[in-house]
Protein backbone atom coordinates (compact mmCIF):
# COMPACT_ATOMS: atom_id res chain seq x y z
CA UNK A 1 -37.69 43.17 -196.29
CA UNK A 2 -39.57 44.10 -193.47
CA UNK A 3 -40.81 42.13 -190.13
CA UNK A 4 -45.18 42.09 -190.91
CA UNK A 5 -46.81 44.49 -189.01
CA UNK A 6 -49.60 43.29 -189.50
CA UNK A 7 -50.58 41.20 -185.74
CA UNK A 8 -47.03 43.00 -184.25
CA UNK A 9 -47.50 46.67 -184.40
CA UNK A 10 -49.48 46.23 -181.61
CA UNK A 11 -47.19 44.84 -179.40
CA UNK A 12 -44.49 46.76 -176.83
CA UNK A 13 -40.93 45.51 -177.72
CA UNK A 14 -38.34 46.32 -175.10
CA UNK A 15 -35.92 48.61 -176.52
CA UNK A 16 -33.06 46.77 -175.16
CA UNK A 17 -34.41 43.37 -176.86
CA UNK A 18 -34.53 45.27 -180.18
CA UNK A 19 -30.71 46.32 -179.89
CA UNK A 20 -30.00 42.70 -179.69
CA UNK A 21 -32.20 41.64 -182.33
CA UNK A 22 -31.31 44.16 -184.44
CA UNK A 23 -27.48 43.71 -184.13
CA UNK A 24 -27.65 39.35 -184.37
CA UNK A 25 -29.79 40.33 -187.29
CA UNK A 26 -27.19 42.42 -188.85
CA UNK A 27 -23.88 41.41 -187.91
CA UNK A 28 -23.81 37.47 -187.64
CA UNK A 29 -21.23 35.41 -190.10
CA UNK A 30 -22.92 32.19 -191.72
CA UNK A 31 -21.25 29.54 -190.87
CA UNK A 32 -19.25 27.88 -194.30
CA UNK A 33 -21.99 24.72 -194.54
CA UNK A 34 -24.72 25.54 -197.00
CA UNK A 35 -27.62 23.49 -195.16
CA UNK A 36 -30.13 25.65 -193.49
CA UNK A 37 -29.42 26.06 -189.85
CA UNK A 38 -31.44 27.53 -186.91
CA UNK A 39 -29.59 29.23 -183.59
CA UNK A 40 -31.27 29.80 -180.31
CA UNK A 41 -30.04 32.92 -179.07
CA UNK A 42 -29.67 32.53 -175.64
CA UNK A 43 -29.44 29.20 -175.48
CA UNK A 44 -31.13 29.18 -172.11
CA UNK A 45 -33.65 32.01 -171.19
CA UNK A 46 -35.30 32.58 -167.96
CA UNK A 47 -38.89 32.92 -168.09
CA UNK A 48 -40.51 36.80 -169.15
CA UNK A 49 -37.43 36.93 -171.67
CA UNK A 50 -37.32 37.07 -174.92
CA UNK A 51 -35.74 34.44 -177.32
CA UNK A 52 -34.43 34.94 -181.10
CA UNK A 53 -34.59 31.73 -183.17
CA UNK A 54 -31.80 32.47 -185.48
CA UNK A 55 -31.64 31.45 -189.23
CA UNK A 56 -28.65 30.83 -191.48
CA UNK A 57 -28.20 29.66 -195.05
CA UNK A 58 -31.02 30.48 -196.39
CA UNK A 59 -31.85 29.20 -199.60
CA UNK A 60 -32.50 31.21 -203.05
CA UNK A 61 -35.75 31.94 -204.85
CA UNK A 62 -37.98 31.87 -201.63
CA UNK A 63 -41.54 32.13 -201.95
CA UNK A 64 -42.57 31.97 -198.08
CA UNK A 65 -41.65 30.71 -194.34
CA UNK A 66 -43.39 28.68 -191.98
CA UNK A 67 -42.93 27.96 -188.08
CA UNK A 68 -44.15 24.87 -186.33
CA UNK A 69 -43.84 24.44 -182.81
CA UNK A 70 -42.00 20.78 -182.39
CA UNK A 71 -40.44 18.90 -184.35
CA UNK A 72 -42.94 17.91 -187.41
CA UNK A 73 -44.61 20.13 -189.42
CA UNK A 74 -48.37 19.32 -188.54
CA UNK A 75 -50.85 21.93 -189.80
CA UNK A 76 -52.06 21.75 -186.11
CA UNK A 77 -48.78 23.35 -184.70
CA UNK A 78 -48.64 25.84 -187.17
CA UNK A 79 -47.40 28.80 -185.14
CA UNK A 80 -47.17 31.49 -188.69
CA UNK A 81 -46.65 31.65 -192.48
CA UNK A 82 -44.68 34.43 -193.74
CA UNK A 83 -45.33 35.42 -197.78
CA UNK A 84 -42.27 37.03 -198.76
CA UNK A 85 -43.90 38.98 -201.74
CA UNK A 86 -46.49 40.36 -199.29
CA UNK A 87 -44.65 40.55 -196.62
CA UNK A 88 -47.85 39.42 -194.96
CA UNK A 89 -47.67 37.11 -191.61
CA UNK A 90 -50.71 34.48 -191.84
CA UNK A 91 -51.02 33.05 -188.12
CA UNK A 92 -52.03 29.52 -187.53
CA UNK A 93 -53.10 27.11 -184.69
CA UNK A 94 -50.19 27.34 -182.81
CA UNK A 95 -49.83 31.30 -182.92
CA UNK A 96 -50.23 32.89 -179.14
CA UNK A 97 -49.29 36.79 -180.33
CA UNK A 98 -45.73 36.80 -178.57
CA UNK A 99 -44.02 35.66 -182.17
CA UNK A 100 -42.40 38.25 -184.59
CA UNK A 101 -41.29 36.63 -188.00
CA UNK A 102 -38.42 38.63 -189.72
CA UNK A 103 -37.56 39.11 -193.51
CA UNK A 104 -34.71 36.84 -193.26
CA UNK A 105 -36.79 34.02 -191.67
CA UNK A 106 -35.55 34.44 -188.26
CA UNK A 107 -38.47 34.28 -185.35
CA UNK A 108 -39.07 36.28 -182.03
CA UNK A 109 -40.48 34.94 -178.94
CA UNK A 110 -41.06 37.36 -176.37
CA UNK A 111 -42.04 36.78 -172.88
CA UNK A 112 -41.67 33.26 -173.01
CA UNK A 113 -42.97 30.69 -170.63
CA UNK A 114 -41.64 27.39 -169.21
CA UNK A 115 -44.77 26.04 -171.87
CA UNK A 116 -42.63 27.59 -174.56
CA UNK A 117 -39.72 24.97 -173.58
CA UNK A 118 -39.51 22.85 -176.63
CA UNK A 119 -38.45 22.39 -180.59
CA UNK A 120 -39.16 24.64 -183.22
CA UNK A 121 -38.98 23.97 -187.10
CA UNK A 122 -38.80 26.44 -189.71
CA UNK A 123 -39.83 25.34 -193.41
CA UNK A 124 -39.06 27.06 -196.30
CA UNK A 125 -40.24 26.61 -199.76
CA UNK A 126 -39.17 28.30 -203.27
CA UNK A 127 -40.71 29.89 -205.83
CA UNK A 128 -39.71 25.79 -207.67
CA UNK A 129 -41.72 24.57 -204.60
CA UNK A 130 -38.58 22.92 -203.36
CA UNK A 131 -39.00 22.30 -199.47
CA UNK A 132 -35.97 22.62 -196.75
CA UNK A 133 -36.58 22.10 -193.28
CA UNK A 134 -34.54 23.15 -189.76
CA UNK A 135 -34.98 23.07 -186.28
CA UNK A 136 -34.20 24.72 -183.28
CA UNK A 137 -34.77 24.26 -179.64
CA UNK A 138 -35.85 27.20 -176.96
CA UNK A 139 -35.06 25.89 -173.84
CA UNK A 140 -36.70 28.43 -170.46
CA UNK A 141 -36.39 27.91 -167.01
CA UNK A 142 -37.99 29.87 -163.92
CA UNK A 143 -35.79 31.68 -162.08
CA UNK A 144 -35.75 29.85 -158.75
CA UNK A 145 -37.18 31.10 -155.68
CA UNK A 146 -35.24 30.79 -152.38
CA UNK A 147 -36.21 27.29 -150.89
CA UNK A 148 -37.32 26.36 -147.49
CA UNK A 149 -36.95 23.28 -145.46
CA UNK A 150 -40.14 21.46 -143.48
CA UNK A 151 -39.87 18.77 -141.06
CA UNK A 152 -42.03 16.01 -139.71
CA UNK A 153 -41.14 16.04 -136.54
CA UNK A 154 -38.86 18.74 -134.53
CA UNK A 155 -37.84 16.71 -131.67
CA UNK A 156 -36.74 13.27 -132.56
CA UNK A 157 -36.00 10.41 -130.04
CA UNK A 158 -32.51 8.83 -130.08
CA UNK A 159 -32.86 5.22 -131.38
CA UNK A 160 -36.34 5.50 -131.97
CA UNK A 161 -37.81 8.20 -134.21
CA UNK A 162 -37.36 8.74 -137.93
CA UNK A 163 -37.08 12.39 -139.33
CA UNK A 164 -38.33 13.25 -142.84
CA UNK A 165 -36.69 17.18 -144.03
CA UNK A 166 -38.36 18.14 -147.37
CA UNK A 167 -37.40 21.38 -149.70
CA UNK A 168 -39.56 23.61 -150.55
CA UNK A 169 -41.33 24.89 -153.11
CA UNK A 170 -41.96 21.84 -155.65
CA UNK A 171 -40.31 22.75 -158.67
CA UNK A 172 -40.08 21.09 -162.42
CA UNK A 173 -37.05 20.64 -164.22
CA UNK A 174 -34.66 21.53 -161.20
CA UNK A 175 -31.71 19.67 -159.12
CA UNK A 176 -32.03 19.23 -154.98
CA UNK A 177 -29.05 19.35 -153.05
CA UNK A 178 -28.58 18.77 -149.25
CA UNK A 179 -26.01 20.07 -146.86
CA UNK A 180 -25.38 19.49 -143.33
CA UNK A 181 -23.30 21.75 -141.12
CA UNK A 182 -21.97 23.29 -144.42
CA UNK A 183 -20.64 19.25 -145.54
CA UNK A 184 -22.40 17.32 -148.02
CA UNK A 185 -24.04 14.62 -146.57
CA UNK A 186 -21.90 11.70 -145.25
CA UNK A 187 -22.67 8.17 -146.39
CA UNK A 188 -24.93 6.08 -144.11
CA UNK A 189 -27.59 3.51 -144.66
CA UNK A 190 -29.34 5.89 -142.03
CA UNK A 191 -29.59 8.49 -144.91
CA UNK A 192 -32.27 8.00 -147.78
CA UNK A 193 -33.09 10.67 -150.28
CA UNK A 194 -35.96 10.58 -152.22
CA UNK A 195 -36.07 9.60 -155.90
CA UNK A 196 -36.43 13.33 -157.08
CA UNK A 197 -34.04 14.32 -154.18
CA UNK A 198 -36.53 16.68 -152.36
CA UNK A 199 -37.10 14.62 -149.46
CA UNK A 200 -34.11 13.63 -147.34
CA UNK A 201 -35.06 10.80 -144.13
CA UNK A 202 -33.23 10.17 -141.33
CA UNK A 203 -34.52 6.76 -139.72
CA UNK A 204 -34.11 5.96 -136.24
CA UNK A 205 -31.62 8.80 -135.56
CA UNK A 206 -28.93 9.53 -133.53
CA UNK A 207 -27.37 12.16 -131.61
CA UNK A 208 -24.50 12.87 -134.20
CA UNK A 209 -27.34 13.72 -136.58
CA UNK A 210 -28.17 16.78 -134.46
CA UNK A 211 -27.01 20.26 -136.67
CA UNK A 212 -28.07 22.65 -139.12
CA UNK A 213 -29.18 21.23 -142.61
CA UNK A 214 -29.83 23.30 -145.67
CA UNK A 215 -31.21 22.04 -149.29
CA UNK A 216 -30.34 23.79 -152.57
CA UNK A 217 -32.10 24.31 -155.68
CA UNK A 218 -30.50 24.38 -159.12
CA UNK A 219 -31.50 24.77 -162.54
CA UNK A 220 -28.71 25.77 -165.60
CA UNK A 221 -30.30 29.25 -165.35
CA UNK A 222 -30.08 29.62 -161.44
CA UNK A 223 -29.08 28.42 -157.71
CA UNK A 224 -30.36 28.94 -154.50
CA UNK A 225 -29.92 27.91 -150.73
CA UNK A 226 -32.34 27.94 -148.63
CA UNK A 227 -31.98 29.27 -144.56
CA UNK A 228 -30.26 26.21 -142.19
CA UNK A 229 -32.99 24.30 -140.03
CA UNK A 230 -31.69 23.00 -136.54
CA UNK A 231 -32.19 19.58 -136.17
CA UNK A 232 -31.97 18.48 -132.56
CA UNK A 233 -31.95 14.83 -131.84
CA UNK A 234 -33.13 13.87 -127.74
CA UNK A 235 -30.98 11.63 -126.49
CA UNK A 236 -30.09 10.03 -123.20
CA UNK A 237 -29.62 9.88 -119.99
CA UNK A 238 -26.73 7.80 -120.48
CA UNK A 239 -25.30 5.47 -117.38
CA UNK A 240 -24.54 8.38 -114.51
CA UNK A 241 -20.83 8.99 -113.22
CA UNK A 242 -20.29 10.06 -110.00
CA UNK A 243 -17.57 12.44 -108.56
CA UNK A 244 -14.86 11.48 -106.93
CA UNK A 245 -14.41 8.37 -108.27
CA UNK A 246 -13.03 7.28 -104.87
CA UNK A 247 -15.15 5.68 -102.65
CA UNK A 248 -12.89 6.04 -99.16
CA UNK A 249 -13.25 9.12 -97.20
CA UNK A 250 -11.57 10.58 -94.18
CA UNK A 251 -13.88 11.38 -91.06
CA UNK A 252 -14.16 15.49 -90.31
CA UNK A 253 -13.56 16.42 -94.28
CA UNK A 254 -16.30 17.95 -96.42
CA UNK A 255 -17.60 15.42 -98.73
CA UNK A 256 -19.21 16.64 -102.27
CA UNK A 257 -20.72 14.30 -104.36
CA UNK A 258 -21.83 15.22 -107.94
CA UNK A 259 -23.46 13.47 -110.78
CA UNK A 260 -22.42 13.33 -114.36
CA UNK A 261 -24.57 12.49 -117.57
CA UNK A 262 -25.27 13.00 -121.45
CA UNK A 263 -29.05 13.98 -122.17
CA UNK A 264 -30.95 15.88 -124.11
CA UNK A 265 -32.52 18.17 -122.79
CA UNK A 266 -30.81 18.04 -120.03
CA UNK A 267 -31.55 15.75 -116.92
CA UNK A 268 -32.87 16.09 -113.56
CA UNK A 269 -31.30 14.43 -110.63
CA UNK A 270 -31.70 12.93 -107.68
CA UNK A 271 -30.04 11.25 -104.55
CA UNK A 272 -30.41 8.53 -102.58
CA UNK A 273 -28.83 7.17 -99.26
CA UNK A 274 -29.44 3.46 -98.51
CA UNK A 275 -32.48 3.96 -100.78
CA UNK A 276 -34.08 6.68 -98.84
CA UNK A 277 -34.18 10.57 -101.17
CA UNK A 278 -32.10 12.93 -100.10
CA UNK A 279 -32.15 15.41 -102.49
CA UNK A 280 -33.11 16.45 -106.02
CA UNK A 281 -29.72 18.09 -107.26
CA UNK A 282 -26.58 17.28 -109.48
CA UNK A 283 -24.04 18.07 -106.48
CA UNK A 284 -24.56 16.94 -103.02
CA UNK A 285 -22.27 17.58 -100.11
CA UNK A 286 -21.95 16.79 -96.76
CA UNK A 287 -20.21 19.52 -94.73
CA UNK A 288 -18.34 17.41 -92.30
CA UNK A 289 -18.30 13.56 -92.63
CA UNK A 290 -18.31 11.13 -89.99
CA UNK A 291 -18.87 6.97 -89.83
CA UNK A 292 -22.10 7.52 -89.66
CA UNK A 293 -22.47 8.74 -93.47
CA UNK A 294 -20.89 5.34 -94.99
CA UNK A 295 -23.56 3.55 -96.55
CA UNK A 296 -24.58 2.91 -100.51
CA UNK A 297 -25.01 6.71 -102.50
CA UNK A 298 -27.46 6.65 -105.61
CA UNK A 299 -27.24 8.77 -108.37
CA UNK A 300 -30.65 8.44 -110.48
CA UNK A 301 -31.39 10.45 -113.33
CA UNK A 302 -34.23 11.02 -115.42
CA UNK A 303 -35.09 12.88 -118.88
CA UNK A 304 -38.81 13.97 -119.24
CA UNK A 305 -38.24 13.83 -122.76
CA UNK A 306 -36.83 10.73 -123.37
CA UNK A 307 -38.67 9.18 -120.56
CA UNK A 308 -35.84 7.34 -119.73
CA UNK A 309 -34.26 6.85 -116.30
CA UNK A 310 -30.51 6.01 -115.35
CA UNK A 311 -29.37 4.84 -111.85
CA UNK A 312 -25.51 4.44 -110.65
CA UNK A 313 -24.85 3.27 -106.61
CA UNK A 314 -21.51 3.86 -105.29
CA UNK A 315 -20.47 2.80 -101.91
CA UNK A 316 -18.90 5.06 -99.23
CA UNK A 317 -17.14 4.23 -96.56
CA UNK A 318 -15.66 6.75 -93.65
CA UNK A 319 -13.06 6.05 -91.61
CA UNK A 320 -11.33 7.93 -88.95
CA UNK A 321 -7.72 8.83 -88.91
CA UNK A 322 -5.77 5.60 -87.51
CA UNK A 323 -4.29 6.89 -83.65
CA UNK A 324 -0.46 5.93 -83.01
CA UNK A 325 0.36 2.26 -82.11
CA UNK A 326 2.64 0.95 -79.44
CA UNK A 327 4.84 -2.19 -79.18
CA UNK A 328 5.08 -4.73 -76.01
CA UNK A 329 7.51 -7.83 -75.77
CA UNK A 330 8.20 -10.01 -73.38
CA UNK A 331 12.27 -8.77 -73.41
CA UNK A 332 14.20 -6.13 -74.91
CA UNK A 333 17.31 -8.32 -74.62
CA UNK A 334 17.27 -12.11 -75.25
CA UNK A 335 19.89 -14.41 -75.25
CA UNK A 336 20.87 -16.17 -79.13
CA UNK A 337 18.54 -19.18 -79.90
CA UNK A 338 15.98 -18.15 -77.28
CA UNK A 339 12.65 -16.84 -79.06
CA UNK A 340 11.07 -13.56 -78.69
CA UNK A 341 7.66 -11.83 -79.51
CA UNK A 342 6.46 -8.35 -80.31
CA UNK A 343 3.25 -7.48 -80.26
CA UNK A 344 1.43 -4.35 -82.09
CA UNK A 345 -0.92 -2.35 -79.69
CA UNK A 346 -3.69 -0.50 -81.60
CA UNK A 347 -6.91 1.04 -80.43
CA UNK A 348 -8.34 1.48 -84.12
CA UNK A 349 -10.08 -0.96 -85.63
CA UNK A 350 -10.58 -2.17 -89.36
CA UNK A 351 -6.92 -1.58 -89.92
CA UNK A 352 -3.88 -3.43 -91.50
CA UNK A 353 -0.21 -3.98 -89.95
CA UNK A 354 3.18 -4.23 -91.01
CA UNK A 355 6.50 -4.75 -89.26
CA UNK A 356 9.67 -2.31 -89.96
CA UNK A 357 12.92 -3.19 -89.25
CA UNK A 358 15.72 -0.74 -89.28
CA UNK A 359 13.40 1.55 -91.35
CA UNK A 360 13.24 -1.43 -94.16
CA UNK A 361 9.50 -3.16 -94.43
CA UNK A 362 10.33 -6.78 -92.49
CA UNK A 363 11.34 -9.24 -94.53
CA UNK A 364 9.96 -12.26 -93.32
CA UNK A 365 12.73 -15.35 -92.51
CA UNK A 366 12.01 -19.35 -91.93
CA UNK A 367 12.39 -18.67 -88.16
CA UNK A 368 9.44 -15.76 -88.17
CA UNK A 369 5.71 -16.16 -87.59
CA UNK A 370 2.89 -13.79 -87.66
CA UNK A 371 -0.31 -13.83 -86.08
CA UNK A 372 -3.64 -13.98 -88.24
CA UNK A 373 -3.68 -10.73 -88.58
CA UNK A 374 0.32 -9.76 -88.24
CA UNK A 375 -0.56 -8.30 -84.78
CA UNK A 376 1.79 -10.41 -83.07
CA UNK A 377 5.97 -10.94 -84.45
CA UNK A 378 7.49 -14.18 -83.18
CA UNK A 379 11.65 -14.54 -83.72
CA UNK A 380 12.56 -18.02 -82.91
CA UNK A 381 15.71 -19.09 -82.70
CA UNK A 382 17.21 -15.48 -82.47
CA UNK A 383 20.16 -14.78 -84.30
CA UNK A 384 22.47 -11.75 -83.49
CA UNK A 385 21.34 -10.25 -87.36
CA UNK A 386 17.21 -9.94 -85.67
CA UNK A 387 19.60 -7.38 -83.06
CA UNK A 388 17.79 -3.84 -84.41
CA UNK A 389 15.23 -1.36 -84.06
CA UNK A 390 11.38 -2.49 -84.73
CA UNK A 391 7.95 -0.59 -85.31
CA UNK A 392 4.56 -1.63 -86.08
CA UNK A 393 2.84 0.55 -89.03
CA UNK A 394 -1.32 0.53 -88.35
CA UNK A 395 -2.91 1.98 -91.70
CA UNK A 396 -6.77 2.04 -93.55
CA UNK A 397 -7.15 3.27 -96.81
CA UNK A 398 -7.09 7.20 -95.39
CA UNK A 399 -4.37 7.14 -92.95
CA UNK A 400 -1.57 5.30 -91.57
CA UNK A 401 0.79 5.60 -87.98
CA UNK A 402 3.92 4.40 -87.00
CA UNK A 403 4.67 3.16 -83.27
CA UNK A 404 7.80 4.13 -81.63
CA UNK A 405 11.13 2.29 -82.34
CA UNK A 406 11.41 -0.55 -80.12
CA UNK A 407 15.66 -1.67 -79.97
CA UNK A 408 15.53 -5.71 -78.88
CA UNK A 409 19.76 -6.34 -77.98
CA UNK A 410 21.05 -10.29 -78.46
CA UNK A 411 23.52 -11.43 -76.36
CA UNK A 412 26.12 -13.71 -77.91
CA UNK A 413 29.72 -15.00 -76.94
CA UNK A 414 31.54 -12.31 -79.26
CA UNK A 415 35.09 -14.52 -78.42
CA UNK A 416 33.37 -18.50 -78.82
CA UNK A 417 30.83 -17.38 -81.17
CA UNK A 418 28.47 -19.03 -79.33
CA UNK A 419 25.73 -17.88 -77.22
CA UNK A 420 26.20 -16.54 -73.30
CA UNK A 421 24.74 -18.97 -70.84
C-alpha cells in the first residue's frame, strides 16, 4: 500500500526526512508481544522537525485507521481516517495538513510545534469490526535561545538594599539555573529563588555578594548560558586606620601620616589638626617635625555613595632628643656607715631616670632611697659592696643618654674590719 496522496502531494517533504522514514518504515523488527504498539521516533524533537509515530503489531483483516490527537478517541480530535481498500485519507477536526498516514498505519508530523506536544492514539478496526487501540506521545521543545540577565538595581547599598537578577526570555517547559563566579550558589537565607527559578533575590546584601552571576536555561532538547552580569555591592567606609601606628615622634624627622579604609567606591579623605582641616588627601606629611606639631590628628572619611562618614583621632606627641646628663654628690669617698647622695642633672624635661651600677640597672637595697622622681640616690649606711662606678640614664619614648661614670671609694679598716675613724 501506498501513503494517500490525496491532501499530501501537495506538500514539500525534506529529502533527508524521507530517508528516515523510509528506512524505520522498512527495516524495524516487531517487538515479540502481539498487542499493538506505537513508537515516537525521536522521542524528543525540537520544534520545525518532523516526528514519525511508529506502529507495530498490527492486527489482520484491517478495514481502516484512525488518528486522534490525545488520549480518547472523540470525533472532535479526529486528526484522519485512512480506508485501506481506497487507500483514501478522510481528514477530520483535528487535521492541520502537516500529517502523512502510511499503509502500515504509521503517521507523519512534519514541522511540528510546541502545540503539537501531547498524546496520540491510533484505532484500528477489521473487516469483523473488531476495535484495537494504541497510543503514543510526541513530545517538542524550542530550541532555547541564549538567555540574558536584568537587574533591579545596579548599585546596591551594603546592609541596606535588596537586589532582584531575573533570566531572560520567559520560557515554558524549561529548567533555570544560577551561577556565581563560575560556583553554584552557596546556601544563605540571604538567597531566595523564585518558585519557577527565574528570579534569584539578594536581600539586604553584602559586600561578599559582589561578582559575576550567570543563569542557564535547560530543556532535554537544549542548554544555554547566558553572558556574566557584574554585580557590585557599595560598601563602607569602614572605621579608618592610620599609619604608623605609633604615636611618638622624634623632633627634626619627616613625619607622614596616611589613612587606611574599605569603601566602595572608593573614599575621599580628609585631615584634621586639633579640629581645624588641613588637608583633603589620604597621605599627609610634615617635612620636618618639631613640638609644636603634637596635638590630636583626625582621619575622616567619607563615601558619596554610601553617604556614610568614618572618623579615627590619633594623638601625636614630639619630643626632642634627650641631651646628656651629669651626676653631683656631696663626696666621691665616704667613710663605711656614713650616707651619701647622688643626684641626676638633666636639662630635658618630660623624661624618666634610672640608676646603673657597674653597668648593671641598680638594684635597689633596704638602705637606698629615691627621690619622687629617682632624680636623687641616697646610700645610707654605706657598705664597702655600694664601692663602684654609677650613672644616671635620662630617656622619653624617642631617645635615651647616659651621664658619665661617677667612681664613689669607701673607706674601711681592711685589718679590724671595721670602719676608719
Amino acid at each position: 500500500m501506498k501513503p494517500s496522496s490525496g491532501l499530501s502531494s501537495r506538500r514539500c517533504i525534506p529529502w533527508q526526512g524521507l530517508l528516515l522514514t523510509a528506512s524505520l518504515l522498512t527495516f524495524w523488527s516487531p517487538p515479540t508481544a502481539a498487542h499493538l504498539t506505537v513508537e515516537t521516533v525521536p522521542f524528543v524533537t525540537a520544534e520545525g522537525g518532523n516526528v514519525l509515530l511508529l506502529v507495530y503489531n498490527l492486527p489482520e483483516n484491517l478495514r481502516l485507521y484512525r488518528w486522534y490527537k490525545g488520549a480518547s478517541v472523540a470525533n472532535s480530535h479526529r486528526i484522519a481516517a485512512y480506508v485501506i481498500s481506497t487507500q483514501a485519507l478522510k481528514p477530520g477536526s483535528a487535521y492541520s495538513g502537516r500529517e502523512t498516514i502510511y499503509p502500515n498505519g504509521s503517521l507523519l508530523f512534519q514541522n511540528v510545534t510546541q502545540e503539537d506536544t501531547g498524546f496520540y492514539t491510533l484505532l484500528t478496526v477489521n473487516t469483523f469490526r473488531q476495535v484495537q487501540q494504541a497510543s503514543g506521545q510526541v513530545q517538542v521543545y524550542r530550541m532555547l535561545p541564549k538567555p540574558f540577565i536584568t537587574s533591579n538595581n545596579s548599585k546596591p547599598v551594603e546592609g541596606k538594599d535588596a537586589v532582584s537578577l531575573t533570566c531572560k526570555p520567559d520560557t515554558q517547559n524549561t529548567t533555570y539555573l544560577w551561577w556565581r563566579n563560575g560556583q553554584s550558589l552557596p546556601d544563605s537565607d540571604r538567597l531566595k529563588l523564585s518558585k519557577n527559578n527565574k528570579t534569584l533575590t539578594l536581600s539586604r546584601v553584602r559586600r561578599n555578594d559582589t561578582g559575576l552571576y550567570e543563569c542557564e536555561t535547560r530543556n532535554p532538547l537544549s542548554a544555554n548560558r547566558s553572558d556574566p552580569v557584574t554585580l557590585n555591592v557599595l560598601y563602607g567606609p569602614d572605621a579608618p586606620v592610620i599609619w604608623p601606628m605609633d604615636s611618638h615622634f622624634r623632633s627634626g624627622i619627616s613625619l607622614r601620616l596616611s589613612c587606611h579604609t574599605a569603601s566602595k567606591p572608593p573614599a575621599k579623605f580628609t585631615w584634621l589638626f586639633n579640629g581645624r582641616i588641613l588637608k583633603s588627601t589620604q597621605e599627609f606629611v610634615i617635612p620636618q617635625i618639631t613640638k609644636s606639631n603634637s596635638g590630636y590628628y583626625t582621619c575622616l572619611v567619607h563615601n558619596s555613595a554610601t553617604h556614610l562618614s568614618r572618623t579615627t583621632l590619633k594623638n601625636i606627641i614630639v619630643f626632642d632628643v634627650v641631651t646628656k646628663p651629669s651626676i653631683s654628690t656631696n663626696s666621691t669617698t665616704v667613710k663605711e656607715e656614713d650616707s651619701v647622695v647622688l643626684t641626676c642633672l638633666s636639662g630635658d624635661t618630660g623624661i624618666s631616670i634610672q640608676w646603673i651600677f657597674n653597668d648593671q640597672i641598680l638594684q635597689l637595697t633596704e638602705r637606698m632611697t629615691l627621690s619622687q622622681k629617682n632624680s636623687i640616690l641616697t646610700v645610707g649606711p654605706v657598705r664597702r659592696e655600694d664601692a663602684g662606678e654609677y650613672q644616671c640614664e635620662v630617656s622619653n619614648p624617642v631617645s635615651s643618654s647616659r651621664s658619665d661614670p661617677l667612681r664613689l671609694a669607701v673607706k674601711y679598716d681592711a685589718l679590724m674590719g671595721s670602719p676608719v675613724n
